[in-house]
N, C-alpha and C. Protein backbone atom coordinates (compact mmCIF):
# COMPACT_ATOMS: atom_id res chain seq x y z
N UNK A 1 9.99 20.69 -48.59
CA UNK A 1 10.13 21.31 -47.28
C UNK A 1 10.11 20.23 -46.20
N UNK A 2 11.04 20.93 -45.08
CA UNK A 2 10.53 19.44 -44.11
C UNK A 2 10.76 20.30 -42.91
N UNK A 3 10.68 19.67 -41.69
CA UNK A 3 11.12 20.03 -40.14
C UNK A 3 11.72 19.96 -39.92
N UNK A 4 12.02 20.77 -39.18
CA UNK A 4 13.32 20.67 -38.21
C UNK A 4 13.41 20.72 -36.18
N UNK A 5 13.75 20.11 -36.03
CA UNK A 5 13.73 20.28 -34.29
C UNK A 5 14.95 20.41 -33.81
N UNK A 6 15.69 21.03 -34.33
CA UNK A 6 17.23 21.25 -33.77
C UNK A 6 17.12 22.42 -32.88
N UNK A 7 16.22 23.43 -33.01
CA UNK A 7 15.71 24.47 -31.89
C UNK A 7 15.49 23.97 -30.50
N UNK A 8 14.66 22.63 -30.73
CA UNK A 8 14.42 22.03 -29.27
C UNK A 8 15.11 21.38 -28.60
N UNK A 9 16.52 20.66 -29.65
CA UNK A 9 17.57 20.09 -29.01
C UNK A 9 18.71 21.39 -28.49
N UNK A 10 18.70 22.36 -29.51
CA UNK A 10 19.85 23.92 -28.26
C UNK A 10 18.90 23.97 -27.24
N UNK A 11 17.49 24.37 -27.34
CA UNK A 11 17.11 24.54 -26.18
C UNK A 11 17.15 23.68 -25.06
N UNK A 12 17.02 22.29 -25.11
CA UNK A 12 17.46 21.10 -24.23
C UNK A 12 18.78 21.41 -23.72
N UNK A 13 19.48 21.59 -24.16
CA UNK A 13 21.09 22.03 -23.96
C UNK A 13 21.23 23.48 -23.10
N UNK A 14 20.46 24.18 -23.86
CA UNK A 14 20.86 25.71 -22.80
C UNK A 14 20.29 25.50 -21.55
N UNK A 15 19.10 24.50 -21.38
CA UNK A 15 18.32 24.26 -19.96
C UNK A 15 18.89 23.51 -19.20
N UNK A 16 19.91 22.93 -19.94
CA UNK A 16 20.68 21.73 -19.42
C UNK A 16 20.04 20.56 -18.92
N UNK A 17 19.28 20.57 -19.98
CA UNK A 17 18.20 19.06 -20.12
C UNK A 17 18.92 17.61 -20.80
N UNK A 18 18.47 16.32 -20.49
CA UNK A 18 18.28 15.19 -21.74
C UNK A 18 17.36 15.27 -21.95
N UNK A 19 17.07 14.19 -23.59
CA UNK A 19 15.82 13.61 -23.59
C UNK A 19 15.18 13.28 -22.45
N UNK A 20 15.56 12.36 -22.26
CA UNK A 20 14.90 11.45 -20.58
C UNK A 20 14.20 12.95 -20.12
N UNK A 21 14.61 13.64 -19.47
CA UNK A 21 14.35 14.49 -19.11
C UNK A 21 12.53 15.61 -19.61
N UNK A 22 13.03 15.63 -20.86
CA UNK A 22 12.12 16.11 -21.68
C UNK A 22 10.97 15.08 -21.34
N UNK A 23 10.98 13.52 -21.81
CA UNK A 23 10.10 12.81 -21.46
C UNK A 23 9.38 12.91 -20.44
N UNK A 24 10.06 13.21 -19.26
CA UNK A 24 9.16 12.91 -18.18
C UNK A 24 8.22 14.12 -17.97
N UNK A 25 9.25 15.33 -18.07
CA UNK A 25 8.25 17.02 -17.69
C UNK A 25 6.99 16.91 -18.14
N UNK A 26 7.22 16.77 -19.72
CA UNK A 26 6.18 17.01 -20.77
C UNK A 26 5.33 16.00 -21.00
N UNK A 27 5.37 14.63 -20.14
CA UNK A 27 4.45 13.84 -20.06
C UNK A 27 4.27 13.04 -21.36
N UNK A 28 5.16 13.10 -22.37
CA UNK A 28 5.34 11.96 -23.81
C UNK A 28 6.24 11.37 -23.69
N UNK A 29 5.92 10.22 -24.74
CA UNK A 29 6.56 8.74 -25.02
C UNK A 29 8.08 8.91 -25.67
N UNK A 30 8.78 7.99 -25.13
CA UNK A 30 10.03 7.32 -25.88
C UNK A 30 9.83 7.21 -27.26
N UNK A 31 8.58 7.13 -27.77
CA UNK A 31 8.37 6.91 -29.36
C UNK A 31 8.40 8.55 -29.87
N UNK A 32 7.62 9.23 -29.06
CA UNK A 32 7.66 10.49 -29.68
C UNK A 32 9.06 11.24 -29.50
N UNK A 33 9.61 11.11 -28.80
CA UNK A 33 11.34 11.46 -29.05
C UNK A 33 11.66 11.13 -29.89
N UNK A 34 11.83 9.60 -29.83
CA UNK A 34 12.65 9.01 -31.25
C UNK A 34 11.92 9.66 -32.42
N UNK A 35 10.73 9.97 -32.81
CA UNK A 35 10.49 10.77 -33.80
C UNK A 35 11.07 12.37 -33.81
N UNK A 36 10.85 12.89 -33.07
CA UNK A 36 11.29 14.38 -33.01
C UNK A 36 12.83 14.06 -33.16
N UNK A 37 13.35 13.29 -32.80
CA UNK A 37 14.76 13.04 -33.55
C UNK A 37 15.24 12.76 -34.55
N UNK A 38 14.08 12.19 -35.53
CA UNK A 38 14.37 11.99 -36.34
C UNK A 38 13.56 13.22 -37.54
N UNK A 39 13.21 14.11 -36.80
CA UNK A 39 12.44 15.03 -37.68
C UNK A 39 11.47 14.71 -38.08
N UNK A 40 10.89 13.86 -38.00
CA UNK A 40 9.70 12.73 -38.48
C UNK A 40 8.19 14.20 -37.54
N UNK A 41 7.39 13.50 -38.37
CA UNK A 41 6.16 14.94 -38.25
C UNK A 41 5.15 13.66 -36.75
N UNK A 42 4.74 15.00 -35.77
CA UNK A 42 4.44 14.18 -34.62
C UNK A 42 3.36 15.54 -34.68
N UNK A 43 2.01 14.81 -33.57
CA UNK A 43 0.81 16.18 -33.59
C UNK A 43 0.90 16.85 -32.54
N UNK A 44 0.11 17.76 -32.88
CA UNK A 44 0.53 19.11 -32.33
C UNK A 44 -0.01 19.00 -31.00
N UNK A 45 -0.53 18.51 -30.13
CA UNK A 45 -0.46 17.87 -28.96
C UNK A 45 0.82 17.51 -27.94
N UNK A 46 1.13 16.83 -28.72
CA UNK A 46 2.79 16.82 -28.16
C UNK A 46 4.06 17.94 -28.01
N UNK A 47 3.65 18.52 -29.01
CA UNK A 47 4.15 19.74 -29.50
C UNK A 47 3.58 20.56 -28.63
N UNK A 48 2.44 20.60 -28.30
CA UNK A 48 1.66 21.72 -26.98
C UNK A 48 2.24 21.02 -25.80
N UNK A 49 2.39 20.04 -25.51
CA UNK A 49 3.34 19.41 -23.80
C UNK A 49 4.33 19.95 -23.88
N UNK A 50 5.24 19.68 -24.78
CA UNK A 50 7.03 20.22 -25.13
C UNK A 50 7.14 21.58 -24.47
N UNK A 51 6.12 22.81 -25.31
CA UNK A 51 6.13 24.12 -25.00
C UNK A 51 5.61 24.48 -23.54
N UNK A 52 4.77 23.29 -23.42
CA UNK A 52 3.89 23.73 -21.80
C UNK A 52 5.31 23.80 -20.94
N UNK A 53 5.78 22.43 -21.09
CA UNK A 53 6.78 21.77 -20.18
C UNK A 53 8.06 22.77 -19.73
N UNK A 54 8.53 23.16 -21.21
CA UNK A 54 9.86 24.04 -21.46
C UNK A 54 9.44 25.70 -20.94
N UNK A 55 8.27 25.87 -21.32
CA UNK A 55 7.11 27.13 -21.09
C UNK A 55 8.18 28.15 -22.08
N UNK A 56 8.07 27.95 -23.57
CA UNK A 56 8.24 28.53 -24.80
C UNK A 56 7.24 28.59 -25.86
N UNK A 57 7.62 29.12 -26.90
CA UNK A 57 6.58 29.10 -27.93
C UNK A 57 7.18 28.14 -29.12
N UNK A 58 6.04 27.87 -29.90
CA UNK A 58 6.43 26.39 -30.79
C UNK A 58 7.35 26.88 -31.98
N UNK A 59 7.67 28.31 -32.07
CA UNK A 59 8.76 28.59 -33.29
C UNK A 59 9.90 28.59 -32.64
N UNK A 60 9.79 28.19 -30.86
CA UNK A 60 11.30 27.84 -30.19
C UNK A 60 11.80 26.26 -30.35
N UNK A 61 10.92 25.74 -31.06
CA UNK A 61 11.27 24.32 -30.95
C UNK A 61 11.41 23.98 -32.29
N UNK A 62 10.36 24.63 -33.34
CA UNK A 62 11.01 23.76 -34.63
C UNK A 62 10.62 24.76 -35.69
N UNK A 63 10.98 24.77 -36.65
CA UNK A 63 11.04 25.46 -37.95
C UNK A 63 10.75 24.20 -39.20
N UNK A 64 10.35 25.08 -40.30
CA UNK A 64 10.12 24.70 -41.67
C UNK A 64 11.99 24.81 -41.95
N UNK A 65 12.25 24.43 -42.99
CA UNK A 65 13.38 24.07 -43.69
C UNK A 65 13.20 23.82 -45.13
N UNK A 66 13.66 24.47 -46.34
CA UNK A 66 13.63 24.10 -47.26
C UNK A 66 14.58 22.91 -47.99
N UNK A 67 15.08 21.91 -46.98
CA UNK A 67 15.67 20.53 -47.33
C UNK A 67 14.34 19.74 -47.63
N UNK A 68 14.68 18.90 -48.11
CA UNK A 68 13.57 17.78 -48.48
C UNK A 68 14.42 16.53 -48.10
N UNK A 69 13.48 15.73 -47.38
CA UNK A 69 13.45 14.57 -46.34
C UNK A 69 14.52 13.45 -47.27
């Protein structure tokens, strides 16, 4: 099983957001993007800014996936 954050990138898109963007609202790092881009597992902290920021819930941003990494 792995993650997925392709929820948070449509949603970036329907808000008519960038990254950059995302970075600054939600108050996280250039590193933690480049992870959420890469699907790479980040804590749930960050994951609580994202949702604060966007003001959604965290099954709007990412899902389980039965691909393996």
């Amino acid at each position: 099983m792995a993650i997925s954050y392709k929820k948070l990138w449509k949603l970036l898109i329907d808000k008519d957001l960038k990254k950059k963007d995302l970075q600054k609202l939600a108050g996280i790092s250039s590193a933690s993007i480049t992870k959420l881009g890469k699907n790479e597992n980040v804590n749930t902290e960050i994951l609580a800014k994202i949702c604060t920021a966007l003001n959604c819930d965290i099954s709007d941003i990412m899902e389980i996936t039965n691909e393996t990494k």
